[in-house]
N, C-alpha and C. Protein backbone atom coordinates (compact mmCIF):
# COMPACT_ATOMS: atom_id res chain seq x y z
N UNK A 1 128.78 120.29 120.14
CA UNK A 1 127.64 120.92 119.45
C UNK A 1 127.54 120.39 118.02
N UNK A 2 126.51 120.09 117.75
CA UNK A 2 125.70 119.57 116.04
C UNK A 2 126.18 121.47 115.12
N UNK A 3 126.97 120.40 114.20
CA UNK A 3 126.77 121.59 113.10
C UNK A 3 125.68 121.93 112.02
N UNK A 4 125.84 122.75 111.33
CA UNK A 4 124.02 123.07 110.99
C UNK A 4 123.85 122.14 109.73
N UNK A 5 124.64 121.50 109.05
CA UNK A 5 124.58 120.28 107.97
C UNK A 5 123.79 119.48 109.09
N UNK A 6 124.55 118.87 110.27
CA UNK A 6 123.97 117.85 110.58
C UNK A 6 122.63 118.11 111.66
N UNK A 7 122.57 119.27 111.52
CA UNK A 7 121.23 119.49 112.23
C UNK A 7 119.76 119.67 111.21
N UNK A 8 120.68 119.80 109.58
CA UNK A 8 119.55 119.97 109.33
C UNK A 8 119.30 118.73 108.34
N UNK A 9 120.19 117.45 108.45
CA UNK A 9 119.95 116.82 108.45
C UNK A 9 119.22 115.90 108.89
N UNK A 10 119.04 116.07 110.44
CA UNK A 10 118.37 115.09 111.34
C UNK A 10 116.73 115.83 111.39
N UNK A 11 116.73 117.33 110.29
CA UNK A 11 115.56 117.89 110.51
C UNK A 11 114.57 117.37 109.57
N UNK A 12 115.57 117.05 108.17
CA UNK A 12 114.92 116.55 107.38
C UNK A 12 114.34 115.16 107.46
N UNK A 13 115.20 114.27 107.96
CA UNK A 13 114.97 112.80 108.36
C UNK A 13 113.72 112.57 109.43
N UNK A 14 113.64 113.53 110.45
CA UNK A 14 112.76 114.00 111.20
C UNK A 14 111.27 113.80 110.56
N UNK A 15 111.64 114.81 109.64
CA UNK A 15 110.53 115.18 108.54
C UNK A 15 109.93 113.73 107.90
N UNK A 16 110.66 113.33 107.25
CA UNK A 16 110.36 112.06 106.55
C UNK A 16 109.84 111.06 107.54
N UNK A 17 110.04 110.65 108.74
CA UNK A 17 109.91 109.92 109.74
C UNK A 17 108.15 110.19 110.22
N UNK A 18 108.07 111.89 110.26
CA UNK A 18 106.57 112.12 110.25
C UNK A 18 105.54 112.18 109.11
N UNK A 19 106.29 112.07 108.03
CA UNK A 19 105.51 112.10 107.10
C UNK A 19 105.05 110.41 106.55
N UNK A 20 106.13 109.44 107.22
CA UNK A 20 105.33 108.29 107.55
C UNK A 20 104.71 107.89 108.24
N UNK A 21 104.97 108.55 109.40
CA UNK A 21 103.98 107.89 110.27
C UNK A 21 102.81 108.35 109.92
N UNK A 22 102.71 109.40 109.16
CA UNK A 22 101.32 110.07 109.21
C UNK A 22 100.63 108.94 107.56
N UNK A 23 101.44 108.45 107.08
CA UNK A 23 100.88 107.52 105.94
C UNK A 23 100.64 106.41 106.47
N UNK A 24 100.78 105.91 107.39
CA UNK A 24 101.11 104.36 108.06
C UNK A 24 99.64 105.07 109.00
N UNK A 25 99.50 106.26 109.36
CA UNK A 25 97.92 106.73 110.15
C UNK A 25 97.04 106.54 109.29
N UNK A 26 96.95 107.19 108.21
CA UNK A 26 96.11 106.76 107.06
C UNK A 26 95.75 105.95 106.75
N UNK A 27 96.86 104.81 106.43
CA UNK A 27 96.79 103.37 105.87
C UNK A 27 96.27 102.62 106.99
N UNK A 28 95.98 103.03 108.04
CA UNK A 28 95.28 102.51 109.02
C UNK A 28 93.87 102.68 109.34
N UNK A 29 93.35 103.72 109.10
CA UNK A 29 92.16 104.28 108.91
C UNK A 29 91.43 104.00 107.67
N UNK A 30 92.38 103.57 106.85
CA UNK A 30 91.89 103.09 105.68
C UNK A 30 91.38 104.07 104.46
N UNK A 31 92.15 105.10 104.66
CA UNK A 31 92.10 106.09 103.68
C UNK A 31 93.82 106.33 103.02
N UNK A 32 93.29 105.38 102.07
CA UNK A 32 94.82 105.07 101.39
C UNK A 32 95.24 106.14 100.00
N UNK A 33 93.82 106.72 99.58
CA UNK A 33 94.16 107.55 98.80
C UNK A 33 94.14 108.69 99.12
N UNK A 34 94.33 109.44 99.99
CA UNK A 34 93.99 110.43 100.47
C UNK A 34 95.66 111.26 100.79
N UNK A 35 96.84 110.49 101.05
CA UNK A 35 98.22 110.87 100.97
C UNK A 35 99.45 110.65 99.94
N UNK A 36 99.76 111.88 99.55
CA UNK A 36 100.81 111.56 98.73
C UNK A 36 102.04 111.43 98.85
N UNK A 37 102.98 109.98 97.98
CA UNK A 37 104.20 109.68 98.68
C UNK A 37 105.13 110.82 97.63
C-alpha cells in the first residue's frame, strides 16, 4: 500500500501533468493568453 506522502505526491504531479496538458490544449487552439503558468 502507497503511503499518504506518496499518494499525495503522485496527486500533485497528477495535477501538474493536467494542468499541462490543458496549456499545450490552449496553445493549440491558439489561445495562448488565456492560461496562467
Amino acid at each position: 500500500m502507497r503511503t499518504r506522502v506518496e499518494m499525495t505526491k503522485a496527486a500533485l504531479c497528477c495535477s501538474k501533468l493536467t494542468r499541462l496538458a490543458q496549456a499545450f490544449r490552449y496553445i493549440a487552439d491558439g489561445e495562448v493568453g488565456h492560461f496562467g503558468l
